[in-house]
PDB file of N, CA and C in Angstrom:
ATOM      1  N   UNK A   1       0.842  -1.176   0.000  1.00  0.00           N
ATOM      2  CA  UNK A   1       0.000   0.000   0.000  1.00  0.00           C
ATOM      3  C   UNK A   1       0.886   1.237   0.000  1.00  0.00           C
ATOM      4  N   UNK A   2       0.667   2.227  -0.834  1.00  0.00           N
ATOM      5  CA  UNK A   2       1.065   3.435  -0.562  1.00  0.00           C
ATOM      6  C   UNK A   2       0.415   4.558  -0.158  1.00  0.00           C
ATOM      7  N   UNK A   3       0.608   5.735   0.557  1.00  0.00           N
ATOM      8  CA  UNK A   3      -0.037   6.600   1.516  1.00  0.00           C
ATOM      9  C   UNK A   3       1.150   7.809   1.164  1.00  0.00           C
ATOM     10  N   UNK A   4      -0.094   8.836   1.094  1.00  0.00           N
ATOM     11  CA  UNK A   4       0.590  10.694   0.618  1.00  0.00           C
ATOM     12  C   UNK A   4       0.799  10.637   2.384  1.00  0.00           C
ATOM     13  N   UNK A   5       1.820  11.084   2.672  1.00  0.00           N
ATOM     14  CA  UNK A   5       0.854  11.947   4.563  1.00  0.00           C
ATOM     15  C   UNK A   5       2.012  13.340   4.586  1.00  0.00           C
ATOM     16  N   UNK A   6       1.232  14.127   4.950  1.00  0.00           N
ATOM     17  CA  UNK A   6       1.427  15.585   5.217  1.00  0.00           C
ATOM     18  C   UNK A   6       1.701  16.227   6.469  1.00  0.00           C
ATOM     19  N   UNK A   7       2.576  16.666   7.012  1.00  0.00           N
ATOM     20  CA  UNK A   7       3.411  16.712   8.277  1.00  0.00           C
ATOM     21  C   UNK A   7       3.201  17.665   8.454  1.00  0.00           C
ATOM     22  N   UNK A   8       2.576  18.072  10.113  1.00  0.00           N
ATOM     23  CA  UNK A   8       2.711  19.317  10.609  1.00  0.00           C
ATOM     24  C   UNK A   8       4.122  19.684  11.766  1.00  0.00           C
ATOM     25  N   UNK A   9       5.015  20.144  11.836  1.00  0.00           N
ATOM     26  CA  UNK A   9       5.834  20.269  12.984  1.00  0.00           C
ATOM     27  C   UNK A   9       5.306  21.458  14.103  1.00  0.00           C
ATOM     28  N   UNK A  10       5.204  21.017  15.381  1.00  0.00           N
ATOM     29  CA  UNK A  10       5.132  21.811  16.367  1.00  0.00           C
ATOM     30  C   UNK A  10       5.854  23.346  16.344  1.00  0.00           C
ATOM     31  N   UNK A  11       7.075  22.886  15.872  1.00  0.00           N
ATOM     32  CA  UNK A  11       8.210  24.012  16.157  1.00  0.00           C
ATOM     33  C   UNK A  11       8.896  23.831  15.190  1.00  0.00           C
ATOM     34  N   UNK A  12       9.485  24.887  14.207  1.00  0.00           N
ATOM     35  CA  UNK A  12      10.197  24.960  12.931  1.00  0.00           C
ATOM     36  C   UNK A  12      11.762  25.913  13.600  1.00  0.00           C
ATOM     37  N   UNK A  13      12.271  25.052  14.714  1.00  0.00           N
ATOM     38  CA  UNK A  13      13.563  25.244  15.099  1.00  0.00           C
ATOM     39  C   UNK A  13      14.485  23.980  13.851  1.00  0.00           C
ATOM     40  N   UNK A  14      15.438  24.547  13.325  1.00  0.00           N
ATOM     41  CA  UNK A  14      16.351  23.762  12.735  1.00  0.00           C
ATOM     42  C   UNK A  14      16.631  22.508  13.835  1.00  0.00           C
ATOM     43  N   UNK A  15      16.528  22.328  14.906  1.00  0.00           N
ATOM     44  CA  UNK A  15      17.312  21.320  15.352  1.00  0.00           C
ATOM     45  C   UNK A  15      16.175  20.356  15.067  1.00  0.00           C
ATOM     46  N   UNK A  16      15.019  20.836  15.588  1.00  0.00           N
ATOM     47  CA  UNK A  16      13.987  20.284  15.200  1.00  0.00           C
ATOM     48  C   UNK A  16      12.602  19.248  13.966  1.00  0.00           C
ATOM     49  N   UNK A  17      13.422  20.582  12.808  1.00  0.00           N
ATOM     50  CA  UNK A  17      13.188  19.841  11.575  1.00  0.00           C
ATOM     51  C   UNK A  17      14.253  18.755  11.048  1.00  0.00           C
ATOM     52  N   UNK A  18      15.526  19.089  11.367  1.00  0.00           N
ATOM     53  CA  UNK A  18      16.758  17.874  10.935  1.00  0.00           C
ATOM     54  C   UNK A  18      16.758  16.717  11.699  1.00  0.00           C
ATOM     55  N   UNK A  19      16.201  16.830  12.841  1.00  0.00           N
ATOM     56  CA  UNK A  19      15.841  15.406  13.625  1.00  0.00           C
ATOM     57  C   UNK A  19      15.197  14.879  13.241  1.00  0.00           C
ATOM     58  N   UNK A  20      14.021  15.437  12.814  1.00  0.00           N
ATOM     59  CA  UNK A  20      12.892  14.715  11.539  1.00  0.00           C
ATOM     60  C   UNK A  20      13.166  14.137  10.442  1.00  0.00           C
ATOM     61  N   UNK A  21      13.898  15.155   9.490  1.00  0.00           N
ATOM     62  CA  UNK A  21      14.483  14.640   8.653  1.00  0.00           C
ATOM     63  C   UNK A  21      15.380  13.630   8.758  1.00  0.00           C
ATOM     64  N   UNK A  22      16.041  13.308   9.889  1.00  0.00           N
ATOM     65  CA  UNK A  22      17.192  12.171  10.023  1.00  0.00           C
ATOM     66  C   UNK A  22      16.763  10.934  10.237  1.00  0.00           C
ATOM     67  N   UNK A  23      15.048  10.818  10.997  1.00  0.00           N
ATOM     68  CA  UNK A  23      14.497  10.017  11.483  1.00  0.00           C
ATOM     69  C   UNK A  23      13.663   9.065  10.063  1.00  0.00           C
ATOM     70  N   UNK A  24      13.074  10.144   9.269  1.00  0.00           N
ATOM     71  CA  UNK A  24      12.104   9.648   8.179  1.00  0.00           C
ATOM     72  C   UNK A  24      13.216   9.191   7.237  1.00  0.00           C
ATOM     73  N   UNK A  25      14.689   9.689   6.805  1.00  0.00           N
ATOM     74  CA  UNK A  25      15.797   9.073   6.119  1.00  0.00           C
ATOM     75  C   UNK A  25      15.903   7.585   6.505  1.00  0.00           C
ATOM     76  N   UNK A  26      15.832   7.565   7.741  1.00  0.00           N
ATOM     77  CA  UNK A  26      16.198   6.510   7.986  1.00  0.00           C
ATOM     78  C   UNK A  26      15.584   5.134   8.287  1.00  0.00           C
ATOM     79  N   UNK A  27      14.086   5.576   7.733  1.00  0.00           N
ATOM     80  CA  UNK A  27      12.901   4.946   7.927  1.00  0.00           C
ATOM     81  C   UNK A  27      12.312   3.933   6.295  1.00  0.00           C
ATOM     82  N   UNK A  28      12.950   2.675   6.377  1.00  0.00           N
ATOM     83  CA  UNK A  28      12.410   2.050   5.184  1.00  0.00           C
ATOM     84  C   UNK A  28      11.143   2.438   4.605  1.00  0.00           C
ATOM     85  N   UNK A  29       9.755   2.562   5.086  1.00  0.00           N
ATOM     86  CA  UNK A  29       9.062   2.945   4.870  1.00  0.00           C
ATOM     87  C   UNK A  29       8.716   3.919   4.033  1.00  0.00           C
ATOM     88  N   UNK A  30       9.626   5.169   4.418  1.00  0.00           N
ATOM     89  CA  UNK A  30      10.005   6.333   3.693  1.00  0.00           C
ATOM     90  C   UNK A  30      10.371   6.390   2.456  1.00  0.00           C
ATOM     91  N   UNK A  31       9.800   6.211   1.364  1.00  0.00           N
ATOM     92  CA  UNK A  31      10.298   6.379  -0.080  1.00  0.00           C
ATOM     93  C   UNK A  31      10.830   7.808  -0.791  1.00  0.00           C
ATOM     94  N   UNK A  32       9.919   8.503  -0.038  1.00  0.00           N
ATOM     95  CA  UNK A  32      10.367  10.214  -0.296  1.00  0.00           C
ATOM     96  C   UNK A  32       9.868  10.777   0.812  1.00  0.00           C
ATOM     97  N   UNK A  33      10.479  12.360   0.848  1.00  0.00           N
ATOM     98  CA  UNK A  33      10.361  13.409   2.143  1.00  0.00           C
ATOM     99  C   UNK A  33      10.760  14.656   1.508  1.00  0.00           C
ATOM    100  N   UNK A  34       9.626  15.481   1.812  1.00  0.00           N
ATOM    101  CA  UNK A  34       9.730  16.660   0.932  1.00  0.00           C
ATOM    102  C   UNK A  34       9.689  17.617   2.020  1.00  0.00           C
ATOM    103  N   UNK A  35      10.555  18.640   2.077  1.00  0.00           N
ATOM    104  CA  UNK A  35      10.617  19.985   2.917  1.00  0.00           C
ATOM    105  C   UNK A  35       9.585  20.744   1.681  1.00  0.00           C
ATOM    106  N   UNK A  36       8.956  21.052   2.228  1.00  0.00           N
ATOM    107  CA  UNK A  36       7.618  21.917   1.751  1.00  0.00           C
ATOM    108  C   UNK A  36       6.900  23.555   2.157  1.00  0.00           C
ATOM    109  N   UNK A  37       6.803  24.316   1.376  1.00  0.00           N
ATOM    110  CA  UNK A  37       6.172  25.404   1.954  1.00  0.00           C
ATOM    111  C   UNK A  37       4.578  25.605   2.179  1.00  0.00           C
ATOM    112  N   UNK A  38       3.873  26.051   2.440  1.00  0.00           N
ATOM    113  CA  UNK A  38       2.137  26.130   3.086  1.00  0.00           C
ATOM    114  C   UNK A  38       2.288  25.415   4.013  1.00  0.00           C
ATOM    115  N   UNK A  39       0.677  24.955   4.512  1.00  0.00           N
ATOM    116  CA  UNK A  39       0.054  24.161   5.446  1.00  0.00           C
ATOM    117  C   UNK A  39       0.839  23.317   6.026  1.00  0.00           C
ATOM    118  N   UNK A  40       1.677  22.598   5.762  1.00  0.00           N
ATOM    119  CA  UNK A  40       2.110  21.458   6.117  1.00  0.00           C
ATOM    120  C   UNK A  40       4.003  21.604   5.824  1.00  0.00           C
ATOM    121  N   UNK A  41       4.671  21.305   6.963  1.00  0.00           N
ATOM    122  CA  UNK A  41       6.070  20.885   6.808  1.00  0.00           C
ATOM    123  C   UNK A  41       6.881  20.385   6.114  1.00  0.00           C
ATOM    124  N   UNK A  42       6.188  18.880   5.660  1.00  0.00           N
ATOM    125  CA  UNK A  42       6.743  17.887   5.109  1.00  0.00           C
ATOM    126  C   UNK A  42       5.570  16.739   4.272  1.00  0.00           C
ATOM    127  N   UNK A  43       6.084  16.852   3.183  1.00  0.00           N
ATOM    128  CA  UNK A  43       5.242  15.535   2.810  1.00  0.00           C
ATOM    129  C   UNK A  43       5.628  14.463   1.966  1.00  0.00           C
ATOM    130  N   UNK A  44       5.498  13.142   2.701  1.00  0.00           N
ATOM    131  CA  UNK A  44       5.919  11.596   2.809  1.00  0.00           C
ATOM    132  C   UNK A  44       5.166  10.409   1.973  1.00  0.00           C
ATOM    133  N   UNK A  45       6.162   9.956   1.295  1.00  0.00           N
ATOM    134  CA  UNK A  45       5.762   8.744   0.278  1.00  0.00           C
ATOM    135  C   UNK A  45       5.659   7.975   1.193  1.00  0.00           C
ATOM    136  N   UNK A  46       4.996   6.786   1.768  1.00  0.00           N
ATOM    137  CA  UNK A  46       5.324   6.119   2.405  1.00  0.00           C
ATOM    138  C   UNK A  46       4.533   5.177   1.778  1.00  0.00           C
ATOM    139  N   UNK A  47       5.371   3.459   2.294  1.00  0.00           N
ATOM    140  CA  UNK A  47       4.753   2.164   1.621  1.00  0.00           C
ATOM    141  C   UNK A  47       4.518   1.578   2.637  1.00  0.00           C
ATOM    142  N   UNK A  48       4.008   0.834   2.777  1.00  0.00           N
ATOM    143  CA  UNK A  48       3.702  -0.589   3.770  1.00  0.00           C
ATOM    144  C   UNK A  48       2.686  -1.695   3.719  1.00  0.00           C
ATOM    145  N   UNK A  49       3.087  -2.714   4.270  1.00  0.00           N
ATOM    146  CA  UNK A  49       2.597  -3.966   4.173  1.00  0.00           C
ATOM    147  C   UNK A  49       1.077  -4.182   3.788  1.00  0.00           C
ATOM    148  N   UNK A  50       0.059  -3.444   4.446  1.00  0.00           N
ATOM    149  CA  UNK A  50      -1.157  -3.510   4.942  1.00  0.00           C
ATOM    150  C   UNK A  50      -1.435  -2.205   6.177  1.00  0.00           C
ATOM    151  N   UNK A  51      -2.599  -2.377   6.686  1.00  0.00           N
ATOM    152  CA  UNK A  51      -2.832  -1.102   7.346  1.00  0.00           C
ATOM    153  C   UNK A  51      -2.232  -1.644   8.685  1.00  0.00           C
ATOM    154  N   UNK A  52      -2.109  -2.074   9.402  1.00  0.00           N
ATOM    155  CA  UNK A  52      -1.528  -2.829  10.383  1.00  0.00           C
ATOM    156  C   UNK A  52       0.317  -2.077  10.385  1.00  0.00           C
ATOM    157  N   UNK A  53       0.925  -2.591   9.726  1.00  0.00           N
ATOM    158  CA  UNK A  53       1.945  -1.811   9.113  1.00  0.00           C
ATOM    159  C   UNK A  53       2.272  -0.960   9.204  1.00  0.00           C
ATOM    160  N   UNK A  54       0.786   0.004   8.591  1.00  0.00           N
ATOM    161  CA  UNK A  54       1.272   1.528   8.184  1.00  0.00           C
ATOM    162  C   UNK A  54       0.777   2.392   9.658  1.00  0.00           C
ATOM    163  N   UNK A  55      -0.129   1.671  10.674  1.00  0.00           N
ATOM    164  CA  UNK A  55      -0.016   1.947  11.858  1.00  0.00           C
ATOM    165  C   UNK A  55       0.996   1.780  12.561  1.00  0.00           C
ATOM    166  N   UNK A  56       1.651   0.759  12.527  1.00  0.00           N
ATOM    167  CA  UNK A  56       3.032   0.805  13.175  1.00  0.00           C
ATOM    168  C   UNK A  56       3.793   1.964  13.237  1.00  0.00           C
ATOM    169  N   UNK A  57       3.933   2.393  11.677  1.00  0.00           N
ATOM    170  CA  UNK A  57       4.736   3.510  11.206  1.00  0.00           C
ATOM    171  C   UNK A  57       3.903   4.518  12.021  1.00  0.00           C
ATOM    172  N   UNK A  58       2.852   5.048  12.045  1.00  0.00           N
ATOM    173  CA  UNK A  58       2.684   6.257  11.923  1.00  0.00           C
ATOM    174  C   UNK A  58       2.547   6.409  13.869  1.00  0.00           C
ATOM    175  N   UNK A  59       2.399   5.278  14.521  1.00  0.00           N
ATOM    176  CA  UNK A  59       2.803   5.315  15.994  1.00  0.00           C
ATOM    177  C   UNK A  59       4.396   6.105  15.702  1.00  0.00           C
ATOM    178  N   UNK A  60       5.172   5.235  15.496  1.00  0.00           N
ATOM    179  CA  UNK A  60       6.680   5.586  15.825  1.00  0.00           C
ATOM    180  C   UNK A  60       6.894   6.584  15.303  1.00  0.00           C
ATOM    181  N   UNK A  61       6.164   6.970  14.046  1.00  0.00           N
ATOM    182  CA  UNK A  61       6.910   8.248  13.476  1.00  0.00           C
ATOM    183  C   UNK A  61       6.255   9.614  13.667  1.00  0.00           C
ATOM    184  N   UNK A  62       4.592  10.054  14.357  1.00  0.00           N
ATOM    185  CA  UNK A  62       3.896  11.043  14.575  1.00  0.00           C
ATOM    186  C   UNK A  62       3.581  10.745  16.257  1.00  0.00           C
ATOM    187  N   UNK A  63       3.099   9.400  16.331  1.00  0.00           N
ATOM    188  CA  UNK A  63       1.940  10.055  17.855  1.00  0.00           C
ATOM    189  C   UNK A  63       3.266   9.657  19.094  1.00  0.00           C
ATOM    190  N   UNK A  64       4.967   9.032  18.488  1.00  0.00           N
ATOM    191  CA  UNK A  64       5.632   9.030  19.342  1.00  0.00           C
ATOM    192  C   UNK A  64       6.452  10.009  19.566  1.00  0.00           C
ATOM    193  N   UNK A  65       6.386  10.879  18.747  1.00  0.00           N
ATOM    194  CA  UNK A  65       6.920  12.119  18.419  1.00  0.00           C
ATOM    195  C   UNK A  65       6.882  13.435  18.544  1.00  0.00           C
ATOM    196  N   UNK A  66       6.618  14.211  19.932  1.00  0.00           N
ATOM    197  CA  UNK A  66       6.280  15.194  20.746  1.00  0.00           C
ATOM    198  C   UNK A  66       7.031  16.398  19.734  1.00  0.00           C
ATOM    199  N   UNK A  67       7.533  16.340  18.785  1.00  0.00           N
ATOM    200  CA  UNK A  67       7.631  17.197  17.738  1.00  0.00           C
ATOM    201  C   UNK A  67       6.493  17.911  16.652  1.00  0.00           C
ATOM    202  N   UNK A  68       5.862  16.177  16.399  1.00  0.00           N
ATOM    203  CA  UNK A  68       4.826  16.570  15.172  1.00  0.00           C
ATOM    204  C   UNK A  68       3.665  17.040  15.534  1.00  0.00           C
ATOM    205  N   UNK A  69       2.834  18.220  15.125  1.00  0.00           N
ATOM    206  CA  UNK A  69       1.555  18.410  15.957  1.00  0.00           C
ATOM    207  C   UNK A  69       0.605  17.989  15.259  1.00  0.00           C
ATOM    208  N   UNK A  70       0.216  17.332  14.135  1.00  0.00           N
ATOM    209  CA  UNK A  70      -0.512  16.973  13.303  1.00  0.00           C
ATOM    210  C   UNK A  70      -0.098  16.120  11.928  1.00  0.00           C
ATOM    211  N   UNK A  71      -0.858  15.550  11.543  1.00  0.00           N
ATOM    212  CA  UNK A  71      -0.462  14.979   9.887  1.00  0.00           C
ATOM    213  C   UNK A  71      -2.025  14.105   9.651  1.00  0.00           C
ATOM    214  N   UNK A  72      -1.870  14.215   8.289  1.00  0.00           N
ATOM    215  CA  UNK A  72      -3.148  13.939   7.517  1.00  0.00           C
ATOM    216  C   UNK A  72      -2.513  12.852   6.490  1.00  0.00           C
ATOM    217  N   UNK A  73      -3.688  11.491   6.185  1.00  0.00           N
ATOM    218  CA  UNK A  73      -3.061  10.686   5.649  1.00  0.00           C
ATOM    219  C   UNK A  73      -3.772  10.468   3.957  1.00  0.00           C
ATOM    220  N   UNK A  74      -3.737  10.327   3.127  1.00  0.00           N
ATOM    221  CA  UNK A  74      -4.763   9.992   1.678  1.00  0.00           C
ATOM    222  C   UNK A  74      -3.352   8.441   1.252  1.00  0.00           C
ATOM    223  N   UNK A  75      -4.776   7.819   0.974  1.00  0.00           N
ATOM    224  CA  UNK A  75      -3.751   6.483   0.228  1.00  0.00           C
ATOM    225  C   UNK A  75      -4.379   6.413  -0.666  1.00  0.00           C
ATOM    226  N   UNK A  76      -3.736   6.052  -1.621  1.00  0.00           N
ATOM    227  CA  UNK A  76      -3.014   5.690  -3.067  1.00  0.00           C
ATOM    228  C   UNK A  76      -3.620   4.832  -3.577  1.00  0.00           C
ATOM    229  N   UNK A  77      -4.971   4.730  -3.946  1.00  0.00           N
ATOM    230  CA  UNK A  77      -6.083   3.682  -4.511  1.00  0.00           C
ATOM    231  C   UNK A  77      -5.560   2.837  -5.892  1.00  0.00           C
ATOM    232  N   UNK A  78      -4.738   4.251  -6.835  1.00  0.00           N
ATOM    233  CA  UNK A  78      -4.279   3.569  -7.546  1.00  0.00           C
ATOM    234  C   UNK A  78      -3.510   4.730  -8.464  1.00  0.00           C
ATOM    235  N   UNK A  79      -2.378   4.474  -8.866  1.00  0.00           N
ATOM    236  CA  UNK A  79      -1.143   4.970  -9.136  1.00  0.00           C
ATOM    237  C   UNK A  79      -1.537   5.058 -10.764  1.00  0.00           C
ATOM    238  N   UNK A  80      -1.536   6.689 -11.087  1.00  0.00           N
ATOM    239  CA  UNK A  80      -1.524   7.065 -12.564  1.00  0.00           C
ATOM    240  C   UNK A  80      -0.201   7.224 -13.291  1.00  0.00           C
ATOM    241  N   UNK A  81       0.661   7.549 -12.421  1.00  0.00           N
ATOM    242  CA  UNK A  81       1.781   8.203 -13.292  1.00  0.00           C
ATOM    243  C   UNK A  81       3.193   8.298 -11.926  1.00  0.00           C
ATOM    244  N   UNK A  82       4.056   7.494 -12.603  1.00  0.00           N
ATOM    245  CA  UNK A  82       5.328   7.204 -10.982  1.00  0.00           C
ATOM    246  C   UNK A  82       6.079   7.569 -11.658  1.00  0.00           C
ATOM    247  N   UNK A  83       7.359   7.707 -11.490  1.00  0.00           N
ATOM    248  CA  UNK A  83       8.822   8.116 -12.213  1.00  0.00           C
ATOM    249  C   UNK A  83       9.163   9.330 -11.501  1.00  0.00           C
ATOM    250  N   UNK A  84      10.785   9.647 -11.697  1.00  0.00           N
ATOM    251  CA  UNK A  84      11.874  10.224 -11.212  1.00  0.00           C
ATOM    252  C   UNK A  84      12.612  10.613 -12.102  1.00  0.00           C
ATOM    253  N   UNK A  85      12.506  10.341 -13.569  1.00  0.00           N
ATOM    254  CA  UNK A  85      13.117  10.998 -14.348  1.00  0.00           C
ATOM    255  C   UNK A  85      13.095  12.534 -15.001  1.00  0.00           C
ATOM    256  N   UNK A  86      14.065  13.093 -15.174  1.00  0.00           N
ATOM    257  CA  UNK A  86      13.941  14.616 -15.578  1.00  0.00           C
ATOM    258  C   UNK A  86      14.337  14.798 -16.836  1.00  0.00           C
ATOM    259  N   UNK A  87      13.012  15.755 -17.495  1.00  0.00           N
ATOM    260  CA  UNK A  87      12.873  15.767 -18.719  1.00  0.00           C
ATOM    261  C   UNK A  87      14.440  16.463 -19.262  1.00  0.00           C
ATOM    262  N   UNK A  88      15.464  16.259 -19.233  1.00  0.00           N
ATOM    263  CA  UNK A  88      16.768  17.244 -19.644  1.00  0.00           C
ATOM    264  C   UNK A  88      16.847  16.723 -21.042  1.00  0.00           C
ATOM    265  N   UNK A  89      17.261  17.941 -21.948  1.00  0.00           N
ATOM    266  CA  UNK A  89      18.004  17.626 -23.312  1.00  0.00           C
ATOM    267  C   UNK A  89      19.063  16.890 -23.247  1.00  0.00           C
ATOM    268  N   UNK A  90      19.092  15.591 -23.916  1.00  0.00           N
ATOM    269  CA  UNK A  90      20.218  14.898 -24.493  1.00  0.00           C
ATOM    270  C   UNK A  90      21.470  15.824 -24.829  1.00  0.00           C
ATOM    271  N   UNK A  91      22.899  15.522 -24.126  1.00  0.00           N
ATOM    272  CA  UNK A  91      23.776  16.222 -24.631  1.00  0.00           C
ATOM    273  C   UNK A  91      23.951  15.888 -26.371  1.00  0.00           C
ATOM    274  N   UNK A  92      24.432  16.811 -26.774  1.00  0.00           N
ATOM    275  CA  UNK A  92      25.148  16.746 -27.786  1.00  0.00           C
ATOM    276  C   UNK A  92      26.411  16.491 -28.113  1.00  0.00           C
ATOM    277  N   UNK A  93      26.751  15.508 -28.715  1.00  0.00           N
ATOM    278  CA  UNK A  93      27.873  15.096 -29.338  1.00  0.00           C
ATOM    279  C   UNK A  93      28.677  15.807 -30.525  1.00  0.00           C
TER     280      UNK A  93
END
């Protein structure tokens, strides 16, 4: 299963957001982590097993986490368009 979720941080102290960031790096789960501007802090690709799973995750990574003050979750019913590639011009030879 995959899941958008949208991160609120309590406090936007640098020590604060890089602990986050060091934590979700280091979190298999974590496929991507976006430092973001509006509403929300951060927002997280995340995969997992089943919902069981993705509760696990979101214990350890939000409600254990006296940092995050909120996050909102939407999953991924079904995937239109994935990739990482960037449209760049072919060098020239």
């Amino acid at each position: 299963m995959t899941f958008v979720v949208e991160v609120e941080m309590e406090r936007e102290r640098s020590e604060v957001l890089d602990s986050f960031r060091y934590q979700v790096d280091a979190d298999p789960n974590v496929q991507q982590c976006y430092y973001v501007t509006g509403a929300y802090d951060f927002v997280l690709i995340v995969i997992a097993r089943d919902m069981e799973d993705f509760e696990e995750f979101t214990q350890r990574t939000f409600f254990d986490n006296t940092n995050v003050r909120r996050f909102t979750t939407s999953i991924v019913m079904r995937p239109v368009k994935v990739g990482l590639t960037l449209p760049l011009p072919m060098p020239r030879t």
